[in-house]
PDB file of N, CA and C in Angstrom:
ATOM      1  N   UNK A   1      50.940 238.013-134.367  1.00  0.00           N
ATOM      2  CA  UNK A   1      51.872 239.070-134.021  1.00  0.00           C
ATOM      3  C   UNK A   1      51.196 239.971-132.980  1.00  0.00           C
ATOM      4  N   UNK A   2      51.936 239.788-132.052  1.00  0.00           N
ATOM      5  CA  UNK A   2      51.370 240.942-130.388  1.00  0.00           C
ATOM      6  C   UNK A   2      51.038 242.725-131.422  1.00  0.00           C
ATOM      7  N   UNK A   3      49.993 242.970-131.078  1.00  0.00           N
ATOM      8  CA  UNK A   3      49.797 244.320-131.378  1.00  0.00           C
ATOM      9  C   UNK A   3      50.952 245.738-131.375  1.00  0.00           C
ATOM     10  N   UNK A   4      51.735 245.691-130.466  1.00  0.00           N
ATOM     11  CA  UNK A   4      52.774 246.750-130.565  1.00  0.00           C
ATOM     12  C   UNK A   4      53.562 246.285-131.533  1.00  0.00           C
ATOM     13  N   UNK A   5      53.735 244.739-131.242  1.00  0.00           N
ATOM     14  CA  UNK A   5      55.148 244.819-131.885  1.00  0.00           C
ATOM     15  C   UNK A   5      54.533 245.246-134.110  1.00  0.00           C
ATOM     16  N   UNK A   6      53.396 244.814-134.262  1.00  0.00           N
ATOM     17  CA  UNK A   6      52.493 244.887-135.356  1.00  0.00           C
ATOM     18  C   UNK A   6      52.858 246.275-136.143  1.00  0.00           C
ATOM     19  N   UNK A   7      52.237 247.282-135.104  1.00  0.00           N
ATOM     20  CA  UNK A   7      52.347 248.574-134.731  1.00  0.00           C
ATOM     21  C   UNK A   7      53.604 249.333-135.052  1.00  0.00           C
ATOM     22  N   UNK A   8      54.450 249.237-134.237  1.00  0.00           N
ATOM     23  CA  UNK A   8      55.653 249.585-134.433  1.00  0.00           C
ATOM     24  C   UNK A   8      56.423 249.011-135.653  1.00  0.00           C
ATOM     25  N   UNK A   9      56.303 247.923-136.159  1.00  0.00           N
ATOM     26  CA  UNK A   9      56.923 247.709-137.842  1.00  0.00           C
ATOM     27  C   UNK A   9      56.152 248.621-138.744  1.00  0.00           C
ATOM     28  N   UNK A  10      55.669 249.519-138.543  1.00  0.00           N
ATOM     29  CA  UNK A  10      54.511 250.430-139.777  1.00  0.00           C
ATOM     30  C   UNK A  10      55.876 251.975-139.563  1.00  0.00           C
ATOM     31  N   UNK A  11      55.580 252.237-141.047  1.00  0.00           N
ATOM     32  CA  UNK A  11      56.327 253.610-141.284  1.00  0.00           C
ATOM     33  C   UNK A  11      55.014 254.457-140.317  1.00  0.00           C
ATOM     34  N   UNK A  12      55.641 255.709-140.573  1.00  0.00           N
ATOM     35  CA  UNK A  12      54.368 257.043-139.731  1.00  0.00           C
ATOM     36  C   UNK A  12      53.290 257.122-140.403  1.00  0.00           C
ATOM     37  N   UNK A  13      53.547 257.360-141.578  1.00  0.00           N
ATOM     38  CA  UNK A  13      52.031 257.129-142.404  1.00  0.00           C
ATOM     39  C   UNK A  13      51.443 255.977-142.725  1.00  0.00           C
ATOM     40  N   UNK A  14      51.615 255.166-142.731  1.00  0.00           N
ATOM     41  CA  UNK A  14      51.098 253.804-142.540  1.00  0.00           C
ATOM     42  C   UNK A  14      49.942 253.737-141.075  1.00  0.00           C
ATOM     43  N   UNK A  15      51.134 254.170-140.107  1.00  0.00           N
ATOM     44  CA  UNK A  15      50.152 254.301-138.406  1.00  0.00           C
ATOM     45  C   UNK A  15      49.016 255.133-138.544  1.00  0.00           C
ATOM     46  N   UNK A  16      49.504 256.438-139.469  1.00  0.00           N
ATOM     47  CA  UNK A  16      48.306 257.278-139.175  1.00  0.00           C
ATOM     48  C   UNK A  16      47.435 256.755-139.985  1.00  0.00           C
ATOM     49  N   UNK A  17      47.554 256.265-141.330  1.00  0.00           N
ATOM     50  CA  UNK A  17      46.610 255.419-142.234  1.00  0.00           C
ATOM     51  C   UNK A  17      45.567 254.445-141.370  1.00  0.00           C
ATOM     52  N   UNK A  18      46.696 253.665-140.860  1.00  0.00           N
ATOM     53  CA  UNK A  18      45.620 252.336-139.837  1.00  0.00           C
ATOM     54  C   UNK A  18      44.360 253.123-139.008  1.00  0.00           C
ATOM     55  N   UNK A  19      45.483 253.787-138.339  1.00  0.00           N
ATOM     56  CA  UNK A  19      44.882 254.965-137.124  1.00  0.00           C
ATOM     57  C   UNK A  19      43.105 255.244-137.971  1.00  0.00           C
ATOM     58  N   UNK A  20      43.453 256.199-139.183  1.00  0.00           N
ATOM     59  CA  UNK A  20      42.246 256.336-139.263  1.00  0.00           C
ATOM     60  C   UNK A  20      41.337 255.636-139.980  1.00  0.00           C
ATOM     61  N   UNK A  21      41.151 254.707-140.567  1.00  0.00           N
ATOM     62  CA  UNK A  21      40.826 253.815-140.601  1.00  0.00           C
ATOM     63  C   UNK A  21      40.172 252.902-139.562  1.00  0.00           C
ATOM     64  N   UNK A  22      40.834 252.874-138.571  1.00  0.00           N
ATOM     65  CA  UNK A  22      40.547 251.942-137.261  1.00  0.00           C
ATOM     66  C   UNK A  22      39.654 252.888-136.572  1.00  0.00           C
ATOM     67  N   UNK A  23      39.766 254.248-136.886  1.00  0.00           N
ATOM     68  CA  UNK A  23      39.002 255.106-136.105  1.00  0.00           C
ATOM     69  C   UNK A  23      36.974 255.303-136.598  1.00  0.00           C
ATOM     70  N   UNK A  24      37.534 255.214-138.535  1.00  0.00           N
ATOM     71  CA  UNK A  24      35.926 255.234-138.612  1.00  0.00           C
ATOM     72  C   UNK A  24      35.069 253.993-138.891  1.00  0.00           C
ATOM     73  N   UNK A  25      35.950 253.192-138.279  1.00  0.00           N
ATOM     74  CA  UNK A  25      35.100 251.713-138.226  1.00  0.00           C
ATOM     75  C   UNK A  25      34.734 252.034-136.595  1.00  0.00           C
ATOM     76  N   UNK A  26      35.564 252.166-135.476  1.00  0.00           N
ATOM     77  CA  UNK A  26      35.106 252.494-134.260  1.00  0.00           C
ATOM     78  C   UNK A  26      33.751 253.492-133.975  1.00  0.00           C
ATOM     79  N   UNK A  27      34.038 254.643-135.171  1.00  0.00           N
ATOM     80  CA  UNK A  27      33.127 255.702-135.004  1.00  0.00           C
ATOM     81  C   UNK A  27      31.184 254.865-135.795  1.00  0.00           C
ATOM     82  N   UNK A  28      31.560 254.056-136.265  1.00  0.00           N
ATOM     83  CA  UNK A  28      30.654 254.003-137.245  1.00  0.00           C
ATOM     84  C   UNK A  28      29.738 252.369-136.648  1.00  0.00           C
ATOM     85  N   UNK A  29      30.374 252.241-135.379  1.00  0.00           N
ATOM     86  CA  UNK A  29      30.029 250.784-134.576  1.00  0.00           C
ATOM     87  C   UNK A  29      28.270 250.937-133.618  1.00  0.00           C
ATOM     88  N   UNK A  30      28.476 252.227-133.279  1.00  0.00           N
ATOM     89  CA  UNK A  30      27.025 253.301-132.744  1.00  0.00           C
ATOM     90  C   UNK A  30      26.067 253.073-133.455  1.00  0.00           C
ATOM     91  N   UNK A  31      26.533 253.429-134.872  1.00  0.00           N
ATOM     92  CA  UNK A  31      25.249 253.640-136.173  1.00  0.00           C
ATOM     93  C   UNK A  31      24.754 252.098-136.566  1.00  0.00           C
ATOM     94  N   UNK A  32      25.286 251.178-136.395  1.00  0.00           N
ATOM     95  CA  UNK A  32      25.373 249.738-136.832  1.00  0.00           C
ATOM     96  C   UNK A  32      24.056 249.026-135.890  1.00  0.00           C
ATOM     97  N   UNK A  33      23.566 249.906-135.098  1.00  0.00           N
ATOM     98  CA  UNK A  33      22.752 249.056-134.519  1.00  0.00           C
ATOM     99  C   UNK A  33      21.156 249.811-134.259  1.00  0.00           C
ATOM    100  N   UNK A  34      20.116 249.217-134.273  1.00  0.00           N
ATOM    101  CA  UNK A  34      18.844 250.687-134.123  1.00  0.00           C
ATOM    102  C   UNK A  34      18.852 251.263-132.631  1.00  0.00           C
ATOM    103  N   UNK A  35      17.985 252.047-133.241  1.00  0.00           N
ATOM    104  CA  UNK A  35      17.627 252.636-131.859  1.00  0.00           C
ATOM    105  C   UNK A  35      17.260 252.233-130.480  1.00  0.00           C
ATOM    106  N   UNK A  36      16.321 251.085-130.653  1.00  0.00           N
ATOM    107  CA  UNK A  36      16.136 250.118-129.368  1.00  0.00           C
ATOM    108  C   UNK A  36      17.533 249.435-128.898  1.00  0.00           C
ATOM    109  N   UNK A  37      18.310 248.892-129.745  1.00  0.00           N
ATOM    110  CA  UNK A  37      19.682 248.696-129.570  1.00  0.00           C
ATOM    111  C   UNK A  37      20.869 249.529-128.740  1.00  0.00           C
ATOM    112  N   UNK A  38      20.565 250.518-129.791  1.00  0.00           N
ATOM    113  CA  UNK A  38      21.558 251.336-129.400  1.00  0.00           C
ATOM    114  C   UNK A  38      20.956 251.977-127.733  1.00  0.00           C
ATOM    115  N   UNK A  39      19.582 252.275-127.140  1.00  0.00           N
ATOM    116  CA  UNK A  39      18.978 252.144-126.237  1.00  0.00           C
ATOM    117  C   UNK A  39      19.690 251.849-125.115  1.00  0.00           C
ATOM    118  N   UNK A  40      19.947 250.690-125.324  1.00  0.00           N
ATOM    119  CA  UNK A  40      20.196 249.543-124.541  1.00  0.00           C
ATOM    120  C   UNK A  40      21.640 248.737-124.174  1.00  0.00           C
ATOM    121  N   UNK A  41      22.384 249.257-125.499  1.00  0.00           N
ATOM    122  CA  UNK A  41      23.475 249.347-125.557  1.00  0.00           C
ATOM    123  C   UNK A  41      24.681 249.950-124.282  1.00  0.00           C
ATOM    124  N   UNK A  42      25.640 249.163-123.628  1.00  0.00           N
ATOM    125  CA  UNK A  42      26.386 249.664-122.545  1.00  0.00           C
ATOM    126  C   UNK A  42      28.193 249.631-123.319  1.00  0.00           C
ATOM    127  N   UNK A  43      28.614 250.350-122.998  1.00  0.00           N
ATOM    128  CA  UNK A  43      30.391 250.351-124.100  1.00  0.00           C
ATOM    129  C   UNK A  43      30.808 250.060-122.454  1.00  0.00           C
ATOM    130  N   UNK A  44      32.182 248.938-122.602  1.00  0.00           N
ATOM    131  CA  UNK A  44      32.902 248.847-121.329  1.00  0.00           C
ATOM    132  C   UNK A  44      33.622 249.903-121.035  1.00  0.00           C
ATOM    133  N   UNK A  45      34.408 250.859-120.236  1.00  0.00           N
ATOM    134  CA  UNK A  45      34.829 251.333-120.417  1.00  0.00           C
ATOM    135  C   UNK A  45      35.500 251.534-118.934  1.00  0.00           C
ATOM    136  N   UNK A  46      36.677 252.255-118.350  1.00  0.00           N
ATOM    137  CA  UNK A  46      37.768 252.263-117.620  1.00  0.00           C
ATOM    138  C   UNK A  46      36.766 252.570-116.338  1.00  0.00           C
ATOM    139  N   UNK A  47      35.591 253.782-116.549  1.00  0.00           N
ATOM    140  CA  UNK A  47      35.357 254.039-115.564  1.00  0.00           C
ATOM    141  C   UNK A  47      33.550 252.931-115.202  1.00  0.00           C
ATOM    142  N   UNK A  48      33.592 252.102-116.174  1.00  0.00           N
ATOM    143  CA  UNK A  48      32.661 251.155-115.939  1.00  0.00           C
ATOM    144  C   UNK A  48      31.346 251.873-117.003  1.00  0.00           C
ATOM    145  N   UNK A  49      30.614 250.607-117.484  1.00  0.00           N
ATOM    146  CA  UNK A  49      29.707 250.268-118.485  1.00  0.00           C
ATOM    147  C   UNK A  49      29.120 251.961-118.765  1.00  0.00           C
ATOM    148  N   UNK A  50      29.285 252.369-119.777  1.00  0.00           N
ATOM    149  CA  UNK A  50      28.650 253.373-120.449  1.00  0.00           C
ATOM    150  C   UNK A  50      27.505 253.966-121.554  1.00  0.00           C
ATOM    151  N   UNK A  51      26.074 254.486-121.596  1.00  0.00           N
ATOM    152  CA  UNK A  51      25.504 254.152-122.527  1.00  0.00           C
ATOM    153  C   UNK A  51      26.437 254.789-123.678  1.00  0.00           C
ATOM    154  N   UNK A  52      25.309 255.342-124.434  1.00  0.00           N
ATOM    155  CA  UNK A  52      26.219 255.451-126.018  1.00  0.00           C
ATOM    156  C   UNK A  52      26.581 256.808-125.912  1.00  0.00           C
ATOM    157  N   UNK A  53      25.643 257.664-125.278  1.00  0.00           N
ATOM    158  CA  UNK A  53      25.863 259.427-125.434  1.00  0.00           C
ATOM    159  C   UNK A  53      27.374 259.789-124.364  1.00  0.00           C
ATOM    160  N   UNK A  54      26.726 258.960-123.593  1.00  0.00           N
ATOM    161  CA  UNK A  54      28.385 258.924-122.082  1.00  0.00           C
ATOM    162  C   UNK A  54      29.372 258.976-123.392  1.00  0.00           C
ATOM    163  N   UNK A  55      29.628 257.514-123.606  1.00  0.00           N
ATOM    164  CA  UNK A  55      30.759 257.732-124.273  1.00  0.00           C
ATOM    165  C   UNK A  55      30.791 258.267-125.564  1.00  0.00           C
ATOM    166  N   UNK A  56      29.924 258.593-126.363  1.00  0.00           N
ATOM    167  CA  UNK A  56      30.323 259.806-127.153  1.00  0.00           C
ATOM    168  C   UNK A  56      31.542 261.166-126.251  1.00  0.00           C
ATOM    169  N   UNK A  57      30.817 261.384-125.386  1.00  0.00           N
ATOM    170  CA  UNK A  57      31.124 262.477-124.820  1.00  0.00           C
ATOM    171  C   UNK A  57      32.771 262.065-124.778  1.00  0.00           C
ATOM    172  N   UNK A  58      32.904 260.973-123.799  1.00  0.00           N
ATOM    173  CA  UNK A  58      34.372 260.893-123.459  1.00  0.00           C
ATOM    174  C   UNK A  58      35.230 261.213-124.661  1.00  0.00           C
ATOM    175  N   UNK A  59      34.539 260.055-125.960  1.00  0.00           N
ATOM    176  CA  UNK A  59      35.170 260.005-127.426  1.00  0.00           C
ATOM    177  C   UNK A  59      35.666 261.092-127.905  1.00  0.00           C
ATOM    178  N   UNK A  60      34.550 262.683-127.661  1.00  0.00           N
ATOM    179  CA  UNK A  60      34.917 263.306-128.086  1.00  0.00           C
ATOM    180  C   UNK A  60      36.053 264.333-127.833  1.00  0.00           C
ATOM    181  N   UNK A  61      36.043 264.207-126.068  1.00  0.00           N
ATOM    182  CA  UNK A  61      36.726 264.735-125.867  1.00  0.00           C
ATOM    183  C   UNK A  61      38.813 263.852-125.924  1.00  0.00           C
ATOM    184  N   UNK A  62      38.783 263.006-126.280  1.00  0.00           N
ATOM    185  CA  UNK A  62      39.747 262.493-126.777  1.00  0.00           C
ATOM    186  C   UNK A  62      40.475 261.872-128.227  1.00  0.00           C
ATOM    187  N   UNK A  63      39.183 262.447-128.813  1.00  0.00           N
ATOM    188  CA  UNK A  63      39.455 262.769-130.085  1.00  0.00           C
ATOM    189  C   UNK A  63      39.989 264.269-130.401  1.00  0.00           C
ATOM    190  N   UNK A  64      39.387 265.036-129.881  1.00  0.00           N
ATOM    191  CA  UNK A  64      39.683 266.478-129.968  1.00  0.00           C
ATOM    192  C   UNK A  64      41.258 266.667-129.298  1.00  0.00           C
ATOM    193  N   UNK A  65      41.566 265.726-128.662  1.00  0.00           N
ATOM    194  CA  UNK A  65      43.408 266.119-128.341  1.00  0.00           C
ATOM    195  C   UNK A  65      44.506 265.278-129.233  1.00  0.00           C
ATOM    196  N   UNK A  66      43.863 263.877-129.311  1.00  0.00           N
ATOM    197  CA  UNK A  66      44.392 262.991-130.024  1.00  0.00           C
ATOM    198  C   UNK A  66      44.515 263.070-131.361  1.00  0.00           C
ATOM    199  N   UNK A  67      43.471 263.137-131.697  1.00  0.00           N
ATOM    200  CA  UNK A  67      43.378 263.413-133.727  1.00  0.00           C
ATOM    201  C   UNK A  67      44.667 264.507-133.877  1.00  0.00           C
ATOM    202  N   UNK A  68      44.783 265.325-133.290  1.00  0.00           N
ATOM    203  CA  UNK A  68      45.632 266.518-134.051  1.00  0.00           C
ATOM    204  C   UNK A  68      46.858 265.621-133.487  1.00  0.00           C
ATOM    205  N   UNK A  69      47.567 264.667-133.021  1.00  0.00           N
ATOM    206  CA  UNK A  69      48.581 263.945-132.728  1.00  0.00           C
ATOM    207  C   UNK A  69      49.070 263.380-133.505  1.00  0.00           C
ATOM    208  N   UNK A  70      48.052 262.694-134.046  1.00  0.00           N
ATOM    209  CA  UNK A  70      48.057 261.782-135.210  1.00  0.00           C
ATOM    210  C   UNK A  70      48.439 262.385-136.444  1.00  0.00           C
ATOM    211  N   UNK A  71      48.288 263.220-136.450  1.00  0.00           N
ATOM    212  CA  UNK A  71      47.535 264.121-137.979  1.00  0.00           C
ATOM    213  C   UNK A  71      49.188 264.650-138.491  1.00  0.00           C
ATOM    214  N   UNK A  72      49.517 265.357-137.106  1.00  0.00           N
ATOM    215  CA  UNK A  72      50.761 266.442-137.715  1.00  0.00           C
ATOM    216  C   UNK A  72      52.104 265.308-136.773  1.00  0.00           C
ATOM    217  N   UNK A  73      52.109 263.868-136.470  1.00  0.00           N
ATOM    218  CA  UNK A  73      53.565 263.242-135.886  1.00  0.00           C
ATOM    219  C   UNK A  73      53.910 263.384-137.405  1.00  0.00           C
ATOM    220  N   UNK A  74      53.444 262.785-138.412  1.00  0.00           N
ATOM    221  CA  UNK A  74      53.981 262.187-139.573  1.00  0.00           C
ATOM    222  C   UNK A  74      54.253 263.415-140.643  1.00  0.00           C
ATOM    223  N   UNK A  75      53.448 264.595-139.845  1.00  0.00           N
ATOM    224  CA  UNK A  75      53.827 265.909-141.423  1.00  0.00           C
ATOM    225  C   UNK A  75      54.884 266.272-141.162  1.00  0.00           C
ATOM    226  N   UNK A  76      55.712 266.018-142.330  1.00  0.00           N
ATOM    227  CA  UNK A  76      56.703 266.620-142.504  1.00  0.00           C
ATOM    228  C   UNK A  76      56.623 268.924-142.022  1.00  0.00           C
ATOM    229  N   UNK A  77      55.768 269.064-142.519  1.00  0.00           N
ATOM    230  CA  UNK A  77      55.686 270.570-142.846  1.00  0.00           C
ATOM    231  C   UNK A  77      55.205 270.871-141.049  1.00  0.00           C
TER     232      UNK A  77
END
């Protein structure tokens, strides 16, 4: 099953469920490897190969707009 269409059959809380979920396996992919690793380590990324702190940085700053997206589509309140 193509990913949107996957996606889009999920109620709102279900998405945000996956969502975070999918998020602290992403977050937790850094820690998975040592230090010489992680060293050495490049993430692909839009604006081309990134070490780990680069894209922390980006991460964070698109977590910090995104997370609260996620958080309050599905609250009712």
């Amino acid at each position: 099953m193509p990913v949107w269409e996957h996606w889009n059959a999920l109620t709102g809380p279900a998405r945000r469920d996956a969502w975070r979920e999918a998020d602290a396996r992403h977050l937790a992919l850094p820690d998975s490897v040592d230090g010489s690793q992680r060293a050495a380590l490049r993430i692909p990324y839009f604006s081309g190969p990134l070490s780990v702190p680069e894209y922390a940085s980006y991460r964070l700053s698109e977590q910090s707009v995104h997370a609260w997206d996620v958080e309050v589509a599905v609250d009712s309140a």
